[in-house]
Protein backbone atom coordinates (compact mmCIF):
# COMPACT_ATOMS: atom_id res chain seq x y z
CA UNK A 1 -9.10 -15.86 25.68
CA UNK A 2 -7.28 -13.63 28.38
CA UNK A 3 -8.55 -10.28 28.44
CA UNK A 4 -6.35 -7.78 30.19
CA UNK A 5 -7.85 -4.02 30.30
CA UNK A 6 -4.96 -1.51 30.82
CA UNK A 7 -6.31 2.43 30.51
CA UNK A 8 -7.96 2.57 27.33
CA UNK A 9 -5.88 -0.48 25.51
CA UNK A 10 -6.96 -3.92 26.11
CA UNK A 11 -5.23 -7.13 25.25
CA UNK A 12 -7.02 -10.53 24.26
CA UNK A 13 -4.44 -12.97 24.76
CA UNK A 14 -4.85 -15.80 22.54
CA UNK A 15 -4.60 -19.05 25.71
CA UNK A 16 -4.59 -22.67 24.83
CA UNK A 17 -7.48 -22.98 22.29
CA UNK A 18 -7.23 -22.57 18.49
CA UNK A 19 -7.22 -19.78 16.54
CA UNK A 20 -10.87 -20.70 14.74
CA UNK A 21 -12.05 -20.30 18.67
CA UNK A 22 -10.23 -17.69 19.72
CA UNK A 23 -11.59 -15.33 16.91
CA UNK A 24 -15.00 -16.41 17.20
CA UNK A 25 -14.35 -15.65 21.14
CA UNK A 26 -13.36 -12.09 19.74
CA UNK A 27 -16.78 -11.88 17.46
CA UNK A 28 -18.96 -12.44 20.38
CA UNK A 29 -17.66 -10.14 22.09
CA UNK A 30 -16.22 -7.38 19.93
CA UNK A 31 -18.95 -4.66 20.53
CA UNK A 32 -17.75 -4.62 24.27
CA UNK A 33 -14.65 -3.20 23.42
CA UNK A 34 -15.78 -0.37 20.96
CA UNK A 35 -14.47 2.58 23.50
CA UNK A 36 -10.99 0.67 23.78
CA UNK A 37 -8.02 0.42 21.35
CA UNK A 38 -7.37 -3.51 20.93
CA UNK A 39 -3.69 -5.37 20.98
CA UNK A 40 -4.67 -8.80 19.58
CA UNK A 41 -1.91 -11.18 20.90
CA UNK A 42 -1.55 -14.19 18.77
CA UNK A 43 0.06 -17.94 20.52
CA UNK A 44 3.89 -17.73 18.67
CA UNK A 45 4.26 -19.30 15.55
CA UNK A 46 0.41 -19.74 15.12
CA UNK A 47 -0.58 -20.52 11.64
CA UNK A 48 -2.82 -17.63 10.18
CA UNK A 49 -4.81 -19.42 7.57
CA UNK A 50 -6.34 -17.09 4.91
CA UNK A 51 -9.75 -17.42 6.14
CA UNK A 52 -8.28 -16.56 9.59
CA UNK A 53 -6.40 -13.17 8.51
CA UNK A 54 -9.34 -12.60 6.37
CA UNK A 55 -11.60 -12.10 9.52
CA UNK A 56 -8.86 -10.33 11.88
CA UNK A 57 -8.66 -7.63 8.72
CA UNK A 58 -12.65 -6.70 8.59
CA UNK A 59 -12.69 -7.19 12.89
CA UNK A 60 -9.59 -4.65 12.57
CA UNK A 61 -11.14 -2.37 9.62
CA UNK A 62 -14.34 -2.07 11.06
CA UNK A 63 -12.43 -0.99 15.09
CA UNK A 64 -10.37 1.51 13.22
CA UNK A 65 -13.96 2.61 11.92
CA UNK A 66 -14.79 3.74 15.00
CA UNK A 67 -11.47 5.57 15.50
CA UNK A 68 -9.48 3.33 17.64
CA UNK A 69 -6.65 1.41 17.22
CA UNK A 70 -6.16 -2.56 16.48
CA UNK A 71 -2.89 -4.05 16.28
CA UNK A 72 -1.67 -7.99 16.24
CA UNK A 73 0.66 -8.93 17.69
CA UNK A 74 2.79 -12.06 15.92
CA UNK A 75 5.50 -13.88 15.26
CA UNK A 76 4.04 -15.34 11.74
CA UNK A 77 2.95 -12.12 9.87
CA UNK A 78 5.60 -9.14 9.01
CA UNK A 79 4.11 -5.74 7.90
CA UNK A 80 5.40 -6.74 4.58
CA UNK A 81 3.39 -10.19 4.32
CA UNK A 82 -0.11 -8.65 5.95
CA UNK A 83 -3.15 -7.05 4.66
CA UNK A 84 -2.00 -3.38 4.32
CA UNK A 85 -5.42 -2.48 6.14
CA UNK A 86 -4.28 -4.61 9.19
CA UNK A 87 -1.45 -3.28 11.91
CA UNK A 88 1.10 -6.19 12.90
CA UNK A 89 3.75 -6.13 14.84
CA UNK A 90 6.27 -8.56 16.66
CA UNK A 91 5.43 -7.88 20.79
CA UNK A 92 3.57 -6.22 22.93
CA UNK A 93 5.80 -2.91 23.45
CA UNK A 94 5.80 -2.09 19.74
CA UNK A 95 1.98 -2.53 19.44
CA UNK A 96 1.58 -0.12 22.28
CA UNK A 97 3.98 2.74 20.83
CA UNK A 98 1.86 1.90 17.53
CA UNK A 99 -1.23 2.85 19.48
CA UNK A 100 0.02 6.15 20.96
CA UNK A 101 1.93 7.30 17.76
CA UNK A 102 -2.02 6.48 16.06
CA UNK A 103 -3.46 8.29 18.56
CA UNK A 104 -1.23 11.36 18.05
CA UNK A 105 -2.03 11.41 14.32
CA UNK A 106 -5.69 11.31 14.90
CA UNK A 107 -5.27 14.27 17.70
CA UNK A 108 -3.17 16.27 15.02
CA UNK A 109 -5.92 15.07 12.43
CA UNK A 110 -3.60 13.04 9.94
């Protein structure tokens, strides 16, 4: 897992290894990450087993807990086909504007 710290977004890049070890990569260290808004960036046209999207949707539910952002970034999921619960979007650009427009709605208290 690459993890690239820009302001206060950071972006675990999903390298080489599977998606199994890239999201237990992301358990171990999710608590380091709680003051940061997340862009999860998924290999393209990686299979998201059910098990798999089952995990990204609590790891994203409990971050938004906290009130920060988590969006995933991917070429397999649509808005339409995801957990409602779970922000996904197809690059990096859009999951960014996603961020600030979030982060205007929770300074206007939406």
């Amino acid at each position: 897992m690459q993890i690239s710290p820009q302001g206060h977004t950071t972006q675990l890049i999903q390298e080489a290894e599977g998606l199994p070890d890239f999201l237990a990569q992301l358990q171990q260290q999710f608590t380091s990450f709680g003051s940061q808004h997340l862009v999860l960036v998924l290999l393209p046209n990686q299979e998201i087993v059910a098990s798999a999207l089952s995990l990204i949707s609590n790891i994203s539910t409990a971050h938004r807990d906290i009130g920060k952002s988590f969006v995933v970034v991917t070429d397999t999921l649509t808005y339409e086909t995801a957990p409602e619960e779970l922000a996904v979007v197809p690059s990096v650009q859009e999951a960014l504007d996603v961020i600030e427009m979030e982060d205007i709605e929770r300074d206007l208290g939406i």
